[in-house]
C-alpha atoms as a PDB file:
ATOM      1  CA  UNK A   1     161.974   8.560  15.662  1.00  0.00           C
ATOM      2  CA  UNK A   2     160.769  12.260  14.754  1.00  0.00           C
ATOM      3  CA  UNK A   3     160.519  14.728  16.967  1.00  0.00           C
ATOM      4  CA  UNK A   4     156.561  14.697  16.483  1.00  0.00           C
ATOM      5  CA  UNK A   5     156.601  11.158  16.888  1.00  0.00           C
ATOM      6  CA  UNK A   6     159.074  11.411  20.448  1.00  0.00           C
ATOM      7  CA  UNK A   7     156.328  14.663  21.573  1.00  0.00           C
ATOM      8  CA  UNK A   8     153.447  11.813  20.742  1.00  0.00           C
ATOM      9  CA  UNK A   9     154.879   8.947  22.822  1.00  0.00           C
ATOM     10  CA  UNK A  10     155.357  11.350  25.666  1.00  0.00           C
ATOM     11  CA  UNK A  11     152.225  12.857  25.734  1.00  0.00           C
ATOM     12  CA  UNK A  12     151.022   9.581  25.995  1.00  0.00           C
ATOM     13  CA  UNK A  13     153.238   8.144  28.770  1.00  0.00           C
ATOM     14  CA  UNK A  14     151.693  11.709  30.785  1.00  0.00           C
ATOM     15  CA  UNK A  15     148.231  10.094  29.871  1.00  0.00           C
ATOM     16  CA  UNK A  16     149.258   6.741  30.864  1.00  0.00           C
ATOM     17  CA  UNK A  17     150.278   7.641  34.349  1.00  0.00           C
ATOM     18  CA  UNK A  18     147.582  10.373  34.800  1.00  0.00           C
ATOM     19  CA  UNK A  19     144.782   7.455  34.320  1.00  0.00           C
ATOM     20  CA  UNK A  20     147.374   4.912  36.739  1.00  0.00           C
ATOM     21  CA  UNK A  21     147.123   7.728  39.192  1.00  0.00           C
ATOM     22  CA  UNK A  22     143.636   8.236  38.914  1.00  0.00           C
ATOM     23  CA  UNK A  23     142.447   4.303  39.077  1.00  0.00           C
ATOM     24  CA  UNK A  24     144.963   4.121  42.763  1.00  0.00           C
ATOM     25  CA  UNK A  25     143.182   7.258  44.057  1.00  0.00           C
ATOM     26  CA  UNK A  26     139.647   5.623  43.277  1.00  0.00           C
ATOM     27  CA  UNK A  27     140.885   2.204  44.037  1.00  0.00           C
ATOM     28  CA  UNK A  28     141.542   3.442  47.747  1.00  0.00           C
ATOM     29  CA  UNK A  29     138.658   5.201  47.875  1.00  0.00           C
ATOM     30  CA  UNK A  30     136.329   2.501  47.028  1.00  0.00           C
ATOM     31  CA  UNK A  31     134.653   0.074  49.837  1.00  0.00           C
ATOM     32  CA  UNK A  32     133.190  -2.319  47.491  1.00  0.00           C
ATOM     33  CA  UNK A  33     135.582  -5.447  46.853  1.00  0.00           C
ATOM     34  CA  UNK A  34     134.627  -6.338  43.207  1.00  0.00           C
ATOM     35  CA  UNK A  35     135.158  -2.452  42.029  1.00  0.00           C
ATOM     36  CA  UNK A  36     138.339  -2.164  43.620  1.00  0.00           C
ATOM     37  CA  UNK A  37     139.153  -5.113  41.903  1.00  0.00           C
ATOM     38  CA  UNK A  38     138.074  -4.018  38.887  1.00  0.00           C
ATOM     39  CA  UNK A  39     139.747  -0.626  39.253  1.00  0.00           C
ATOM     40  CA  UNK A  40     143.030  -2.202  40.487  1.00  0.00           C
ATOM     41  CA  UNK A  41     142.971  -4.470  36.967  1.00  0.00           C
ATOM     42  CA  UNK A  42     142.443  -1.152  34.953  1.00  0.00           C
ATOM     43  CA  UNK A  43     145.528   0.734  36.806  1.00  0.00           C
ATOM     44  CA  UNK A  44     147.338  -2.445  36.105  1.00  0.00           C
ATOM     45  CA  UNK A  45     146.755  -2.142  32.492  1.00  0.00           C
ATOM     46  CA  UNK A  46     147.789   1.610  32.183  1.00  0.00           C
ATOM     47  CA  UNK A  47     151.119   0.762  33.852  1.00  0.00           C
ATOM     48  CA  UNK A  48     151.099  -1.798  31.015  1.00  0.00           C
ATOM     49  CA  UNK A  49     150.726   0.409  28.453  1.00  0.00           C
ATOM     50  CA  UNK A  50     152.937   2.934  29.999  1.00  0.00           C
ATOM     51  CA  UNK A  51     155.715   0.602  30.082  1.00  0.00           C
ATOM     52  CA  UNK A  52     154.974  -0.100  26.560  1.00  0.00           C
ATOM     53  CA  UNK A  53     155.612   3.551  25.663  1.00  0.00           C
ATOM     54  CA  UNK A  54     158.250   3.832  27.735  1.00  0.00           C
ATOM     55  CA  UNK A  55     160.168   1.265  25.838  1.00  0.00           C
ATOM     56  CA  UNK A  56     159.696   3.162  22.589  1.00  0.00           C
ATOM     57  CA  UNK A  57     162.129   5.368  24.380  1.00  0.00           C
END
């Protein structure tokens, strides 16, 4: 791997968990079952694709 492939794959794992962090904080903010659900699915999916990443590594 290059080093402007390695700087790629980490910017995106920062992305990855920025998002994850950003769909808990709304997720436990929100009173409305179906959103949180919703919101909870999409965090799932950016730990998904941050594990993804991180096994580029």
């Amino acid at each position: 791997m290059t080093s402007k492939e390695l700087l790629y794959v980490e910017d995106a794992l920062g992305h990855e968990k920025y998002f994850q962090t950003q769909c808990s904080e709304t997720m436990n903010r929100l009173q409305d079952n179906e959103l949180k659900s919703l919101v909870q699915e999409l965090s799932q999916n950016h730990s998904t694709i941050f594990q993804s990443f991180y096994g580029l590594l």
